[in-house]
Protein backbone atom coordinates (compact mmCIF):
# COMPACT_ATOMS: atom_id res chain seq x y z
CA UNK A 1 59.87 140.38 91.31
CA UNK A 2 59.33 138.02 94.36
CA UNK A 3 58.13 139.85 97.75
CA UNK A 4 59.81 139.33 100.73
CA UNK A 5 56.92 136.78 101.86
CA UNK A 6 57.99 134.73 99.29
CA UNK A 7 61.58 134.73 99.84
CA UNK A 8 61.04 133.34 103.16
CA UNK A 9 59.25 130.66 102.00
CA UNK A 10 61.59 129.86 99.87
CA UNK A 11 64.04 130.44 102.04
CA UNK A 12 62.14 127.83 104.36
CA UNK A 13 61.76 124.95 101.66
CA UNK A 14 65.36 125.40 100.65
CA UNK A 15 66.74 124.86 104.37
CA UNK A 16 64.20 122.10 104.96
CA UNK A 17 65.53 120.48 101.70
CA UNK A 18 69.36 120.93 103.02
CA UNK A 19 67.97 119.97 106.56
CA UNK A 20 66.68 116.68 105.41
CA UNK A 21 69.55 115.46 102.58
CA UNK A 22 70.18 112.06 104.83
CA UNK A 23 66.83 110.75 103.66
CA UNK A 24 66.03 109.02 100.42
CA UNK A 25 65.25 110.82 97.65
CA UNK A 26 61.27 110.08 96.99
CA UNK A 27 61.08 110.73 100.67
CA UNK A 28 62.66 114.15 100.80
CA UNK A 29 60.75 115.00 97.74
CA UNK A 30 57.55 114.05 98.88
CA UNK A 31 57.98 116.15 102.46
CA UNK A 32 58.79 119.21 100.90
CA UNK A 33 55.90 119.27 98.50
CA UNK A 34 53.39 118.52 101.72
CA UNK A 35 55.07 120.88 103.33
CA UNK A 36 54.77 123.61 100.34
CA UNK A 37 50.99 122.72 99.75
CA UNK A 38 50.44 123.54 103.34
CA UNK A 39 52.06 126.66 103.10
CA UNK A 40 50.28 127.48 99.82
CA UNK A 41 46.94 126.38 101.94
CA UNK A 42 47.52 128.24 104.27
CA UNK A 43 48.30 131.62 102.40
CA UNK A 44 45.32 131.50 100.60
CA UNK A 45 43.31 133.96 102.56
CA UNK A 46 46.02 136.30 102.88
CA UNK A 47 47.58 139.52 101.22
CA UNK A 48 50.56 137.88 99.15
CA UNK A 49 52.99 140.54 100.56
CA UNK A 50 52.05 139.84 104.14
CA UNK A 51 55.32 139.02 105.89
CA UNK A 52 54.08 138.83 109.36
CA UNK A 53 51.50 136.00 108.23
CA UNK A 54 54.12 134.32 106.41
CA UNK A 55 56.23 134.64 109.27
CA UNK A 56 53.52 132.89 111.78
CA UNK A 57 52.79 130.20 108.95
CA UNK A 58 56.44 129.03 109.30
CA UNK A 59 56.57 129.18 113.07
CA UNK A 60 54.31 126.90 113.48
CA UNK A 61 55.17 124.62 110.98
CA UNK A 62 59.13 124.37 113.01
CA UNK A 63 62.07 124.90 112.43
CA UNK A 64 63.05 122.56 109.12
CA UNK A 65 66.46 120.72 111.00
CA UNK A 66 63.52 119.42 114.31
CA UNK A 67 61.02 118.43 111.55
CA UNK A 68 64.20 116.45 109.56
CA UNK A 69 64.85 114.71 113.13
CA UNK A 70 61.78 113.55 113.46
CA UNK A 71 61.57 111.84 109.74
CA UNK A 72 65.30 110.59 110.48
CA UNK A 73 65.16 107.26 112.04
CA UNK A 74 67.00 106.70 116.01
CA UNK A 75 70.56 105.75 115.31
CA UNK A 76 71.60 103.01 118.30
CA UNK A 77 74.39 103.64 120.07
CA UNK A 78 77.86 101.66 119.06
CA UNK A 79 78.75 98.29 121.25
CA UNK A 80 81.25 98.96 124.25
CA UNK A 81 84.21 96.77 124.74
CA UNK A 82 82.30 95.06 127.77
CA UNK A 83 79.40 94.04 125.83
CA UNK A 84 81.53 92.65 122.64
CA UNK A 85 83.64 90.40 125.63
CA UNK A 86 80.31 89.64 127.07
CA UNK A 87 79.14 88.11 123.30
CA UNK A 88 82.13 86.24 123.12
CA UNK A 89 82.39 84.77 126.66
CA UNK A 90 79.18 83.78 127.24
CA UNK A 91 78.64 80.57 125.07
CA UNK A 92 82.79 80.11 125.42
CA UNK A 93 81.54 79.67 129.26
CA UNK A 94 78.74 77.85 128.79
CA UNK A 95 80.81 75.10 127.08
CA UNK A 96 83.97 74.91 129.42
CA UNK A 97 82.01 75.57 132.65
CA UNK A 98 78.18 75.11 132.09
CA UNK A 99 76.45 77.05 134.92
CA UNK A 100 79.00 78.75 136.82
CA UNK A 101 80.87 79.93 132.86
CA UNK A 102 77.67 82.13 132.04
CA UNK A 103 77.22 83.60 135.15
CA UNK A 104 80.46 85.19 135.05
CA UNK A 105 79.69 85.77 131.36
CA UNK A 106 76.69 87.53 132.72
């Protein structure tokens, strides 16, 4: 029977798995095992059933959804209307009106 320490690790690598289901397999696969070794690591010393330690183990490893934000990579923002008008105009302006069409382009 499992002790409560090692529910909540497994309760840990289970979110953290959920948490980081956007990223490619391999990927996912290989965070959660450096992220189980460390916790293994860092157990070592300790009384298997000790919750608390287990408890300050995972709090300073995060919380699993702001260490899956950090491995997800910055999603740009979408293109307004003004800046798809803007693509279009400007070399439409710089062929009818050569200076002044891409300054208002601009």
């Amino acid at each position: 029977m499992a002790s409560t320490a090692d529910k909540l690790v497994a309760d840990y690598l289970r979110s953290l798995e959920s948490e980081l289901r956007g990223l490619p397999r391999a990927r996912r696969k290989e965070l959660v095992q450096e992220i189980s070794e460390h916790i293994a690591e860092a157990r070592e010393g300790l009384d298997p059933g000790d919750e608390a330690s287990v408890r300050t183990i995972l709090d300073r490893l995060g919380d699993p959804a702001e260490i899956a934000a950090a491995e997800r990579p910055a999603v740009a923002g979408r293109a307004g209307w003004r800046e798809i008008v803007a693509l279009i105009l400007l070399p439409i302006g710089g062929i009818i009106v050569p200076v002044l069409g891409w300054v208002v382009g601009a």
